[in-house]
Protein backbone atom coordinates (compact mmCIF):
# COMPACT_ATOMS: atom_id res chain seq x y z
CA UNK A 1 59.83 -163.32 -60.82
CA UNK A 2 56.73 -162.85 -63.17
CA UNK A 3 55.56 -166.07 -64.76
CA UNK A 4 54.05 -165.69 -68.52
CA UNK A 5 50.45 -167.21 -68.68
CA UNK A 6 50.29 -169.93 -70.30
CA UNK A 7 48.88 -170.51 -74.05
CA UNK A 8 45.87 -172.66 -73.90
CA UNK A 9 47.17 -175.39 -75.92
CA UNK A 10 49.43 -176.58 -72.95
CA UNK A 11 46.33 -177.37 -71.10
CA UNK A 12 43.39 -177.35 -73.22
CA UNK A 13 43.38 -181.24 -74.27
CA UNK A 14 44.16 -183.03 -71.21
CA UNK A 15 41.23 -180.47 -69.49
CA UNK A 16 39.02 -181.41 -72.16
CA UNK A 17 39.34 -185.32 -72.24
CA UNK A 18 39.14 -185.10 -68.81
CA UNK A 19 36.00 -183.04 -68.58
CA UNK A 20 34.57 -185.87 -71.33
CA UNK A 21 35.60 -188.50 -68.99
CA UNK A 22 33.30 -187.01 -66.35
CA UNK A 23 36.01 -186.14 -64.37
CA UNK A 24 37.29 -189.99 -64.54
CA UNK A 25 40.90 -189.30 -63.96
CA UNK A 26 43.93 -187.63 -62.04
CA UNK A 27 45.18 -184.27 -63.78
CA UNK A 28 48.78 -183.59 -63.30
CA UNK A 29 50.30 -180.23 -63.19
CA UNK A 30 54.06 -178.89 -62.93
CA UNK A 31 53.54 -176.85 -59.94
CA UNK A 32 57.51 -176.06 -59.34
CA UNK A 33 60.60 -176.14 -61.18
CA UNK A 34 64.00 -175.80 -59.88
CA UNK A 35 66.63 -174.88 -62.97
CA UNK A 36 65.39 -175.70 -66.65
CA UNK A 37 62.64 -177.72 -67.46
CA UNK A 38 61.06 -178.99 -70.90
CA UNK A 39 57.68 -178.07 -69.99
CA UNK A 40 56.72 -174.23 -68.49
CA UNK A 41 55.07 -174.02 -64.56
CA UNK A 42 51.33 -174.84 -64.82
CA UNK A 43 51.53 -177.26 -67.83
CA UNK A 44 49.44 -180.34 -67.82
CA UNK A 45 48.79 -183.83 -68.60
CA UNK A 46 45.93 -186.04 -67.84
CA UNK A 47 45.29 -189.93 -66.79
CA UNK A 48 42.34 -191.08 -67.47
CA UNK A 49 41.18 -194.26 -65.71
CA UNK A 50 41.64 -196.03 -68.51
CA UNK A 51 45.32 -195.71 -67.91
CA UNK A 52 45.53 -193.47 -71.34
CA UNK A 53 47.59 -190.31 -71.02
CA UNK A 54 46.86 -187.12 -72.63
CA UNK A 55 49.83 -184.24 -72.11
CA UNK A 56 53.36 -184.50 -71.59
CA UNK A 57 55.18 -183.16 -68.63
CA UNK A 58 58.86 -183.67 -69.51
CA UNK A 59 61.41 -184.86 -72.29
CA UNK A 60 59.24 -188.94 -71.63
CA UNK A 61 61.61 -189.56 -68.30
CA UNK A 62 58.51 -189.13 -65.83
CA UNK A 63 55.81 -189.61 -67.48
CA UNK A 64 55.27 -193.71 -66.51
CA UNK A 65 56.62 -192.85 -62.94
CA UNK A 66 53.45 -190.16 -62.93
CA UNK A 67 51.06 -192.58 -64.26
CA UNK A 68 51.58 -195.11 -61.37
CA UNK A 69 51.07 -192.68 -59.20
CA UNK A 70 48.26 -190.95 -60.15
CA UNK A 71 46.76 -194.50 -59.96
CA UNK A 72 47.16 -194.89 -56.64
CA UNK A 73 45.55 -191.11 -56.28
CA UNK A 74 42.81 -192.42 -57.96
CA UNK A 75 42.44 -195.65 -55.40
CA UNK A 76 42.70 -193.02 -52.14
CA UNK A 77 40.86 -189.75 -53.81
CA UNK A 78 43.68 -187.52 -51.94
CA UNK A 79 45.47 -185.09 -54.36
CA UNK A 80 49.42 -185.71 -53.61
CA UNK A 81 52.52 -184.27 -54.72
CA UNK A 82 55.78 -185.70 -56.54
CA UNK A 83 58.88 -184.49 -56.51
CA UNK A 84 61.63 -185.53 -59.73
CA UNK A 85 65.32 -184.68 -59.97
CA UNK A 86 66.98 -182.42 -57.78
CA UNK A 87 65.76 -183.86 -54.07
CA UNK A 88 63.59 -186.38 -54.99
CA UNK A 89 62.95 -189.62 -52.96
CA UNK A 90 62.94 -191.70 -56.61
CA UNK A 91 66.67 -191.73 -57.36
CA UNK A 92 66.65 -194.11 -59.94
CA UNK A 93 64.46 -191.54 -62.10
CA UNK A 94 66.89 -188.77 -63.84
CA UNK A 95 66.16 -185.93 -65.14
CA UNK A 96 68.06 -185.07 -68.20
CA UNK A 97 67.77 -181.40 -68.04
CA UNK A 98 69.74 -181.80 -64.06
CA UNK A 99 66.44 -179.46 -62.42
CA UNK A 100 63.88 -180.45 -59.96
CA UNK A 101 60.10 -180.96 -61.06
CA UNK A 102 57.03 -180.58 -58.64
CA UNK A 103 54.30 -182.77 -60.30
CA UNK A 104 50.68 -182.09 -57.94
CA UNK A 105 48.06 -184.67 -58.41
CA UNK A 106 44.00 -184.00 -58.45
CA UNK A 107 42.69 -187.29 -58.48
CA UNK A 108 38.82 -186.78 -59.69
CA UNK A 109 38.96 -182.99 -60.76
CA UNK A 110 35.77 -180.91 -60.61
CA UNK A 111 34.08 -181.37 -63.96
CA UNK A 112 32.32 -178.19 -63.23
CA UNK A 113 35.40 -176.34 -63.02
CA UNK A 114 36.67 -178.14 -65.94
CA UNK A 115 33.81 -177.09 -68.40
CA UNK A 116 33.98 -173.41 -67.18
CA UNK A 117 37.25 -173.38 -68.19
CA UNK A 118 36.62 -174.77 -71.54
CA UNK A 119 33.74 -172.27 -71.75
CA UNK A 120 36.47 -169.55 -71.36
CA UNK A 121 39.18 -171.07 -73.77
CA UNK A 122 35.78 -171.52 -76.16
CA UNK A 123 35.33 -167.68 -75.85
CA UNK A 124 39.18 -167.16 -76.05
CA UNK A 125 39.03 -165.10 -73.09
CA UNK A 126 41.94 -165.49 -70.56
CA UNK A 127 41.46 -167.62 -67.28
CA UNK A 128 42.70 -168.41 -64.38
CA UNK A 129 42.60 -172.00 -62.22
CA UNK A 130 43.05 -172.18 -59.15
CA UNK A 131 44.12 -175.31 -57.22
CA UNK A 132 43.96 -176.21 -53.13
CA UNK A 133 47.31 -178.25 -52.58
CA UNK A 134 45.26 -180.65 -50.31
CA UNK A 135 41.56 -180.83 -51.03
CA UNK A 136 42.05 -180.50 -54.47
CA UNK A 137 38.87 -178.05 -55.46
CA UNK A 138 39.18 -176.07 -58.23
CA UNK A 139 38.12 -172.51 -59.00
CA UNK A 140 38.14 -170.78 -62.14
CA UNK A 141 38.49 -167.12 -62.52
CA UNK A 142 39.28 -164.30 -64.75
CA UNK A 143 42.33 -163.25 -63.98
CA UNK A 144 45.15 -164.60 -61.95
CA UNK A 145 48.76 -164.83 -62.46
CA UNK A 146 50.52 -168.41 -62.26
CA UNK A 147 52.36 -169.24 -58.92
CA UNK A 148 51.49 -170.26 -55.13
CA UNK A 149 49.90 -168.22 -52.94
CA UNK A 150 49.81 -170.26 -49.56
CA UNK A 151 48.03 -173.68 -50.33
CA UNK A 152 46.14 -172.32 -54.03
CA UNK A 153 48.40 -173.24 -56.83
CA UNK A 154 47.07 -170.27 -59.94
CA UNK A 155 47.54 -171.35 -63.33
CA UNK A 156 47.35 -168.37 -66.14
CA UNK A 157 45.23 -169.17 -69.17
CA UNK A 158 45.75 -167.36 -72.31
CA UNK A 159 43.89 -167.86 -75.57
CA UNK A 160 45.80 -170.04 -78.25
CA UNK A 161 47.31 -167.45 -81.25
CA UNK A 162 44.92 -167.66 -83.99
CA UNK A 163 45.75 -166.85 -88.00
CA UNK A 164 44.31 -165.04 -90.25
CA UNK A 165 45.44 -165.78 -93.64
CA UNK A 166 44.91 -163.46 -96.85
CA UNK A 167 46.46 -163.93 -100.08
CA UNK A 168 46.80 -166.18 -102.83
CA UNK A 169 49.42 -168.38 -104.44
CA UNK A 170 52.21 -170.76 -102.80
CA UNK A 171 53.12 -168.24 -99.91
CA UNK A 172 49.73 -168.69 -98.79
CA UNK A 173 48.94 -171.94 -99.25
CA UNK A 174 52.41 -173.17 -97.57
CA UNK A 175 52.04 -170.62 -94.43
CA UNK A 176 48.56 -171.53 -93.82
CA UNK A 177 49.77 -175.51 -94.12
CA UNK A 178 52.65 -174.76 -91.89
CA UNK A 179 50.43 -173.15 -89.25
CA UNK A 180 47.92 -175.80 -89.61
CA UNK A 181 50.72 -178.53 -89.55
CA UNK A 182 51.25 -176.61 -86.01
CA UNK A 183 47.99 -176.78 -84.83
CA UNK A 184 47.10 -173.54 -84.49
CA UNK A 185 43.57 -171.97 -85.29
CA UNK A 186 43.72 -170.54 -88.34
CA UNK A 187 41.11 -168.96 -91.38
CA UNK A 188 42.73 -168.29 -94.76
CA UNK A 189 40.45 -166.00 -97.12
CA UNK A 190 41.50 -165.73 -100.43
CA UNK A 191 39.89 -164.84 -104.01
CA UNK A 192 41.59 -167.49 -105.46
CA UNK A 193 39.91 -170.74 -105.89
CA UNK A 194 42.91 -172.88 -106.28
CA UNK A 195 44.57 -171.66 -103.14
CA UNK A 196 41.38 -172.18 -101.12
CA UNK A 197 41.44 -176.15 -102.29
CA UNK A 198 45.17 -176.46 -101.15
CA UNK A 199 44.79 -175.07 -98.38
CA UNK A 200 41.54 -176.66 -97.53
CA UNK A 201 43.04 -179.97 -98.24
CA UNK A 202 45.46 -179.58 -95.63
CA UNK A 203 42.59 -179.26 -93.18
CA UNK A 204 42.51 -174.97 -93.14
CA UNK A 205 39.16 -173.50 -92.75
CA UNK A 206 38.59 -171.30 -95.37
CA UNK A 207 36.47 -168.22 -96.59
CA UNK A 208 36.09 -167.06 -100.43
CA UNK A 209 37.29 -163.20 -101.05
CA UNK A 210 35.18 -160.96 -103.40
CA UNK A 211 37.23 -157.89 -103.06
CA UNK A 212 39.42 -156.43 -100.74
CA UNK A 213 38.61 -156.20 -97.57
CA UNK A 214 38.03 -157.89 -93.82
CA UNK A 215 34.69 -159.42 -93.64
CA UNK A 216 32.02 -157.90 -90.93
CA UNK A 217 32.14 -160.26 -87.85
CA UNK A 218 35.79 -161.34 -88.10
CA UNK A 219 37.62 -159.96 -85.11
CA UNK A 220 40.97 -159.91 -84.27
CA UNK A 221 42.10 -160.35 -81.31
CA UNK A 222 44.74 -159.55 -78.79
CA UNK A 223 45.92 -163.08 -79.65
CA UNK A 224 45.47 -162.82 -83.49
CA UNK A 225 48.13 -162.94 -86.52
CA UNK A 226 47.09 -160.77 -89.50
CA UNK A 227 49.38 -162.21 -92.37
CA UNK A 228 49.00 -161.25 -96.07
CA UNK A 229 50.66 -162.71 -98.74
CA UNK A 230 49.66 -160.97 -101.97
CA UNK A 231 52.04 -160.57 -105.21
CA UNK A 232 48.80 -157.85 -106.45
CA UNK A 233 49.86 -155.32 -103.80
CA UNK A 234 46.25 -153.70 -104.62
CA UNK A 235 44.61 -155.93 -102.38
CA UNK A 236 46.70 -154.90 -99.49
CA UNK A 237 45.45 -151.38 -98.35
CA UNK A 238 42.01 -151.87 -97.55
CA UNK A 239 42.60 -155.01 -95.65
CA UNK A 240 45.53 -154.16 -93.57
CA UNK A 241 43.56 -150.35 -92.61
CA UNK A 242 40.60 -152.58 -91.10
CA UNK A 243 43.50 -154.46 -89.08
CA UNK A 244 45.36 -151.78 -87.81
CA UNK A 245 42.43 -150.80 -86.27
CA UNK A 246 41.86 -154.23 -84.33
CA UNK A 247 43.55 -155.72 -81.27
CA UNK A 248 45.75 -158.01 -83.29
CA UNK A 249 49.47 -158.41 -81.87
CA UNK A 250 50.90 -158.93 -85.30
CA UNK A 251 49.81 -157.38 -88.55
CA UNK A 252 52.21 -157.92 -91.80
CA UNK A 253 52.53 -158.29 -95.65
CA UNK A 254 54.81 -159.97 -97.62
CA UNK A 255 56.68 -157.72 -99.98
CA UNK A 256 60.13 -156.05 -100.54
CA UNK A 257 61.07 -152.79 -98.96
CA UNK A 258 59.93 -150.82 -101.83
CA UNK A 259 56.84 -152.62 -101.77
CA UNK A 260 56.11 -151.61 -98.24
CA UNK A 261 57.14 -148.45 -98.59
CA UNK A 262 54.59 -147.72 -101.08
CA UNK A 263 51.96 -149.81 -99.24
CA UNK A 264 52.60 -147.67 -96.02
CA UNK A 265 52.48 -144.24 -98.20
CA UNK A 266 49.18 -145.44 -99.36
CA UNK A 267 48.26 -145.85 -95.57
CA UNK A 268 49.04 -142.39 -94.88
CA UNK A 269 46.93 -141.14 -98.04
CA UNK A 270 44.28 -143.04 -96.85
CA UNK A 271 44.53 -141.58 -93.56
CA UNK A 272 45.31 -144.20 -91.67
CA UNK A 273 47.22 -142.85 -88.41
CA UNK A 274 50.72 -142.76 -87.84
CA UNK A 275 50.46 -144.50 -84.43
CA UNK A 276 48.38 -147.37 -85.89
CA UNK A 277 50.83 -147.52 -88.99
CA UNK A 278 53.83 -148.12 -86.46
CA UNK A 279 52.42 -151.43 -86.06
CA UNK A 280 52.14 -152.71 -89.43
CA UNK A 281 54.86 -155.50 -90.50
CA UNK A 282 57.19 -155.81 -93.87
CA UNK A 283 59.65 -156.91 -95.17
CA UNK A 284 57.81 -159.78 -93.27
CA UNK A 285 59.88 -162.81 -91.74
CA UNK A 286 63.21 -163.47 -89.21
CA UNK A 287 65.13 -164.41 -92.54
CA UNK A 288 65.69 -161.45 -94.67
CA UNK A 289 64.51 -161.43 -98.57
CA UNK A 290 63.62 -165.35 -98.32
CA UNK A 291 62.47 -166.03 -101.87
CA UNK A 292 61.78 -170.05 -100.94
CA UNK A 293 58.17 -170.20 -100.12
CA UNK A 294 58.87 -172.77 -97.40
CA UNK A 295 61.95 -170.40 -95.84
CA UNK A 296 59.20 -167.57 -95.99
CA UNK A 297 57.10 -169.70 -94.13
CA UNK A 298 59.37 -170.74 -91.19
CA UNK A 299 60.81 -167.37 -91.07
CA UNK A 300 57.26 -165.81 -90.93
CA UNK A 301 56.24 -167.90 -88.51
CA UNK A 302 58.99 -167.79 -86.45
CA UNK A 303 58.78 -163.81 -86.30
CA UNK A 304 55.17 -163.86 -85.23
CA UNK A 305 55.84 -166.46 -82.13
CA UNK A 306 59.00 -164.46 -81.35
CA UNK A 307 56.37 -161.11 -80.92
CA UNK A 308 53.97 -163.03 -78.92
């Protein structure tokens, strides 16, 4: 059975504190699951020497039980492997979800390894780690698909989804603060000043709008929303031409049916092609004609994370 990559965001922060710590640490990764599980294969969570943890690998029922452990990792420097639930030595640890969890411990990770993957999520380029069940080194490639192959555990990296936000008014400003809210990278662009504070204040990078259009050097990619929200349907055209043209994996506008029918005839007259215009979203959203700009929101959201 295939395995999705991961998004970066199920790794990224326990890799990077790690990395910080100079490596001073075990990091902990799900490397089987029998039935359902709260967290996907290849998810992490770090523990620092400290004894701070960064990551979560189930609902909270393992997470002390892991901490011990990796401890005692740290005292030998020999990577180890846990078993919870289904089989497991520990009975009087449950597992509410009734599965089995394979936790692998790296007791001292590569820093080297670590950094070169941050490099990579940095880049938002996809990567792959690779893990020996029993020495513990670390490898980081390009490319790799998640799963065992003899003693090298692969873990699948893909870039986090990233936002881009045009538009104006309280669609925008509560869709960008929802996505932010999330934690997921985001850029709203707007012409309107008041918009830009709101959404700035909810921690949104931002970028001022002069006229319609996508400014030179932003690229979308393969991982990249492209979500307007514009009552002045004028502004739509020129940006969502430059998008259809870009690697993004979701491109919509907010609107009614009529609306994007005549945004999508105004396409075609501008020549846009039919094959690009096939991927251009609206009506917008999982909940139809939502008039509630928080509804919009959610539902908006929703659909773009349902296409990813």
């Amino acid at each position: 059975m295939s395995v999705p990559a991961l998004d970066a965001s199920t790794v990224i922060e326990p890799i990077r504190q790690l990395a910080e710590a100079g490596g001073a640490g075990v990091l902990c990764v799900i490397s089987g699951v029998d039935g359902p599980s709260y967290r996907p294969l290849g998810a992490m969570m770090a523990v620092l020497e400290t004894g701070a943890r960064v990551g979560t690998l189930s609902s909270g029922c393992v997470e002390a039980d892991i901490a011990l452990h990796a401890a005692e990792a740290l005292a030998t420097g020999h990577p180890k492997t846990l078993r919870y639930g289904a089989g497991s030595p520990f009975g009087d640890i449950v597992l509410p979800c009734g599965g089995g969890l394979d936790i692998l411990l790296l007791p001292r990770p590569d820093v080297a390894a670590l950094e070169a993957l941050l490099a990579q999520h940095s880049a938002r380029q996809p990567a792959c780690l690779e893990v020996h069940r029993h020495t513990g080194a670390l490898q980081v490639k390009a490319t790799g698909t998640t799963g065992w192959t003899g003693d090298i555990f692969s873990i699948a990296i893909e870039p986090e989804i990233q936002f881009f936000i045009f538009g104006k008014g309280p669609e925008t400003a509560t869709f960008a603060g929802l996505v932010q809210a999330a934690g997921y990278p985001n850029l709203v662009l707007s012409p309107d000043a008041e918009t830009l504070a709101s959404v700035s204040a909810a921690g949104c990078a931002t970028e001022q709008l002069t006229h319609a259009h996508i400014p030179e050097g932003l690229k979308a990619d393969s991982r990249s929303a492209v979500v307007l929200f514009f009552h002045d349907h004028d502004w739509e055209p020129p940006i969502l031409a430059s998008a259809l043209e870009s690697d993004a994996f979701y491109i919509g506008a907010q609107g009614s049916l009529r609306a994007a029918a005549l945004r999508r005839a105004e396409l075609v007259h501008m020549g846009v092609d039919a094959a690009l215009l096939s991927k251009l979203r609206g009506p917008i959203g999982l909940v139809p004609s939502a008039r509630d700009a928080r509804k919009l929101a959610v539902s908006v959201l929703a659909e773009v994370l349902s296409d990813s």
